[in-house]
Protein backbone atom coordinates (compact mmCIF):
# COMPACT_ATOMS: atom_id res chain seq x y z
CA UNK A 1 16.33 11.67 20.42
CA UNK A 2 16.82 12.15 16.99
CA UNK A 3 15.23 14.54 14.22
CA UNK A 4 14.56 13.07 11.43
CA UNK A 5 13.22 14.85 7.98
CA UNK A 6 10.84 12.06 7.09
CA UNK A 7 8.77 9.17 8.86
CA UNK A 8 10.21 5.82 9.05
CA UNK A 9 7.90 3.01 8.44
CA UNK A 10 9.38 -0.38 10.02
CA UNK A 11 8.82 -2.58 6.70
CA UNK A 12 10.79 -5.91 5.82
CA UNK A 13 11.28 -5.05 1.88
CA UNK A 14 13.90 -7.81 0.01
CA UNK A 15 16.89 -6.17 -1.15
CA UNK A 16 19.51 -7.05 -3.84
CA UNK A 17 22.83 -4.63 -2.35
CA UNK A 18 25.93 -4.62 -4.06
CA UNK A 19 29.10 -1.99 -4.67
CA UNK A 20 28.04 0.95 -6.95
CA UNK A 21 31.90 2.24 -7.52
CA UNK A 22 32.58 0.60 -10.58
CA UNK A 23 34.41 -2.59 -9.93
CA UNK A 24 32.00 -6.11 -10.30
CA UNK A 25 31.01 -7.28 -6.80
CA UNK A 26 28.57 -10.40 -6.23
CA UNK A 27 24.99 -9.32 -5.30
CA UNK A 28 23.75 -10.03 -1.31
CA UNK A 29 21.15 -10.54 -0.08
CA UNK A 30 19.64 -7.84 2.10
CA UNK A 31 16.36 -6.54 3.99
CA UNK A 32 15.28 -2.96 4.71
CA UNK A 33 14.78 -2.80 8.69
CA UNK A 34 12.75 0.68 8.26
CA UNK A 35 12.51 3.09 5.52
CA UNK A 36 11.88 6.40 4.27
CA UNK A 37 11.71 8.19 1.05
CA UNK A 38 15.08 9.49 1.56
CA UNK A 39 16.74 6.29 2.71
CA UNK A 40 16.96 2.87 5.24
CA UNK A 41 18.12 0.78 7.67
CA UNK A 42 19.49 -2.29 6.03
CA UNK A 43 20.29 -5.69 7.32
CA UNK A 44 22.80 -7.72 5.22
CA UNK A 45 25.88 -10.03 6.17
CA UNK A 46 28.11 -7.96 4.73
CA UNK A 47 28.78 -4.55 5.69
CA UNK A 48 30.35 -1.38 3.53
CA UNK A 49 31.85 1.31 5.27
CA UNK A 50 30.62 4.70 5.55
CA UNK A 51 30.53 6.68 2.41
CA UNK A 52 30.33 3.81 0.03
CA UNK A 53 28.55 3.85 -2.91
CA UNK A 54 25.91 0.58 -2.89
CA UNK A 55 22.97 0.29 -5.79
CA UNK A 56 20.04 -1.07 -4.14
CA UNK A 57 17.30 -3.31 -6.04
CA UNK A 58 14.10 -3.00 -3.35
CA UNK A 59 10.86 -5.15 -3.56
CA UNK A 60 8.52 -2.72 -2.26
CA UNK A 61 6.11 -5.50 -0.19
CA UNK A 62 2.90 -3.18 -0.40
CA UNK A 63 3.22 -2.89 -3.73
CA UNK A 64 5.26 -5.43 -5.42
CA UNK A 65 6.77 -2.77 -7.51
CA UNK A 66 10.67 -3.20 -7.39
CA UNK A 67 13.01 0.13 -7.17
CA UNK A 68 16.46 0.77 -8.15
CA UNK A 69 18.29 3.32 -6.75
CA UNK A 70 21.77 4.40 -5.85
CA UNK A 71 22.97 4.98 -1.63
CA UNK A 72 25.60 6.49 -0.02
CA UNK A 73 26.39 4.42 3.18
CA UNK A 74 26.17 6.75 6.40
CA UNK A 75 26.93 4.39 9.04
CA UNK A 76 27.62 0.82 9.40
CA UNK A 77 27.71 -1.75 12.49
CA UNK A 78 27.82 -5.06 13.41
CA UNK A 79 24.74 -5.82 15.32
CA UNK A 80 25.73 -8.62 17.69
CA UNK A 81 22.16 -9.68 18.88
CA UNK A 82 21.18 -10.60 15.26
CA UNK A 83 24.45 -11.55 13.84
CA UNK A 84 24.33 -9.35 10.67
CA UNK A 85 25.66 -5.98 9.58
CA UNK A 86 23.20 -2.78 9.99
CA UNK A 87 23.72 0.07 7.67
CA UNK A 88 22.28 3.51 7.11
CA UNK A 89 21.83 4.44 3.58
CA UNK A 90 20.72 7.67 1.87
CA UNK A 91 18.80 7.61 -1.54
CA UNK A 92 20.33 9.02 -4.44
CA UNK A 93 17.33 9.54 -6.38
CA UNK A 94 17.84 10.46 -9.67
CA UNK A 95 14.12 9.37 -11.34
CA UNK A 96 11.06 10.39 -10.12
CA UNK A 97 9.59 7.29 -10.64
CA UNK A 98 11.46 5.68 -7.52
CA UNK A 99 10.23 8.36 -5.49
CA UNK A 100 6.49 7.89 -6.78
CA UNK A 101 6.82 4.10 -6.50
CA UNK A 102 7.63 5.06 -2.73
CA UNK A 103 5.13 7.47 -2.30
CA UNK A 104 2.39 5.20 -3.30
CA UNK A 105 3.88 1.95 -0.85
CA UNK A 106 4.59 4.08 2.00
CA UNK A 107 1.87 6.35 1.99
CA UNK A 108 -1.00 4.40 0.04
CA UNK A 109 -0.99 6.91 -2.71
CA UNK A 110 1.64 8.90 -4.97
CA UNK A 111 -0.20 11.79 -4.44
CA UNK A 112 0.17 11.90 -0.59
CA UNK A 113 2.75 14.15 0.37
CA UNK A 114 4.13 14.42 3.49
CA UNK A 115 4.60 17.82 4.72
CA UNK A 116 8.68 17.94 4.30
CA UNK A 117 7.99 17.40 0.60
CA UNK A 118 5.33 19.89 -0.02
CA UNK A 119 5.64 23.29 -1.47
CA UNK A 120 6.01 26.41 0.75
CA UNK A 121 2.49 28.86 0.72
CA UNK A 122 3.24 31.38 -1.45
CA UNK A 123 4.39 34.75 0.09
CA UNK A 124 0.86 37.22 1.02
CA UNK A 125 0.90 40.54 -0.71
C-alpha cells in the first residue's frame, strides 16, 4: 500500500500538457485521473519519460478556475486497457495562487487545510 502525503480526489479536470524544457512542442490534450495539491495522475496519448519537465494548463471542474503550473514527470506507462499513456506528475508550484485555486476546488474552501500543510503547535514552555 502506498503512503501518500496528501489525499487524492479522483476528478476528471481538462488539461492542456506540453514540454516545459525549452524547445516548442504542440499542446495535447490531457485529463487528470486523480489529483492532489502536490501533483496527478494524467491521461494523455502521448507519454514523457520520467523526469521531464511538462507545463500543465488545468480546468479545475469545481471551480472553473484554470491553473498553470510546471511538473516533473515521476513515472510514465502505457495503460493497455484504456489505450493512452498514464503519468505521475509532481507540482512545481511557484505562486501561491495555484495552490489557493486548489485549495478552494479540492477542499471547498482556500482556507481548509489539510493537516500535512498546517503549521506545527508551537513548542510548550
Amino acid at each position: 500500500m502506498e503512503n501518500r502525503r496528501d489525499k487524492r480526489f479522483r476528478q476528471w479536470n481538462k488539461v492542456a500538457l506540453r514540454g516545459a524544457e525549452g524547445r516548442p512542442e504542440p499542446t495535447i490534450n490531457a485529463y487528470t485521473f486523480d489529483i492532489s495539491l502536490k501533483g496527478a495522475r494524467l491521461q494523455s496519448e502521448k507519454g514523457f519519460a520520467t523526469g521531464s519537465l511538462v507545463r500543465l494548463q488545468i480546468q479545475l471542474v469545481r471551480t472553473s478556475e484554470t491553473i498553470r503550473v510546471d511538473a516533473e514527470v515521476k513515472w510514465s506507462r502505457w495503460n493497455p486497457a484504456e489505450e493512452v499513456f498514464e503519468m505521475g506528475v509532481e507540482f512545481l508550484h511557484q505562486l501561491s495562487h495555484t495552490i489557493m485555486a486548489l485549495l478552494k476546488d479540492l477542499y471547498g474552501e482556500p482556507t481548509a487545510l489539510p493537516a500535512s500543510m498546517r503549521p506545527a503547535p508551537a513548542a510548550g514552555p
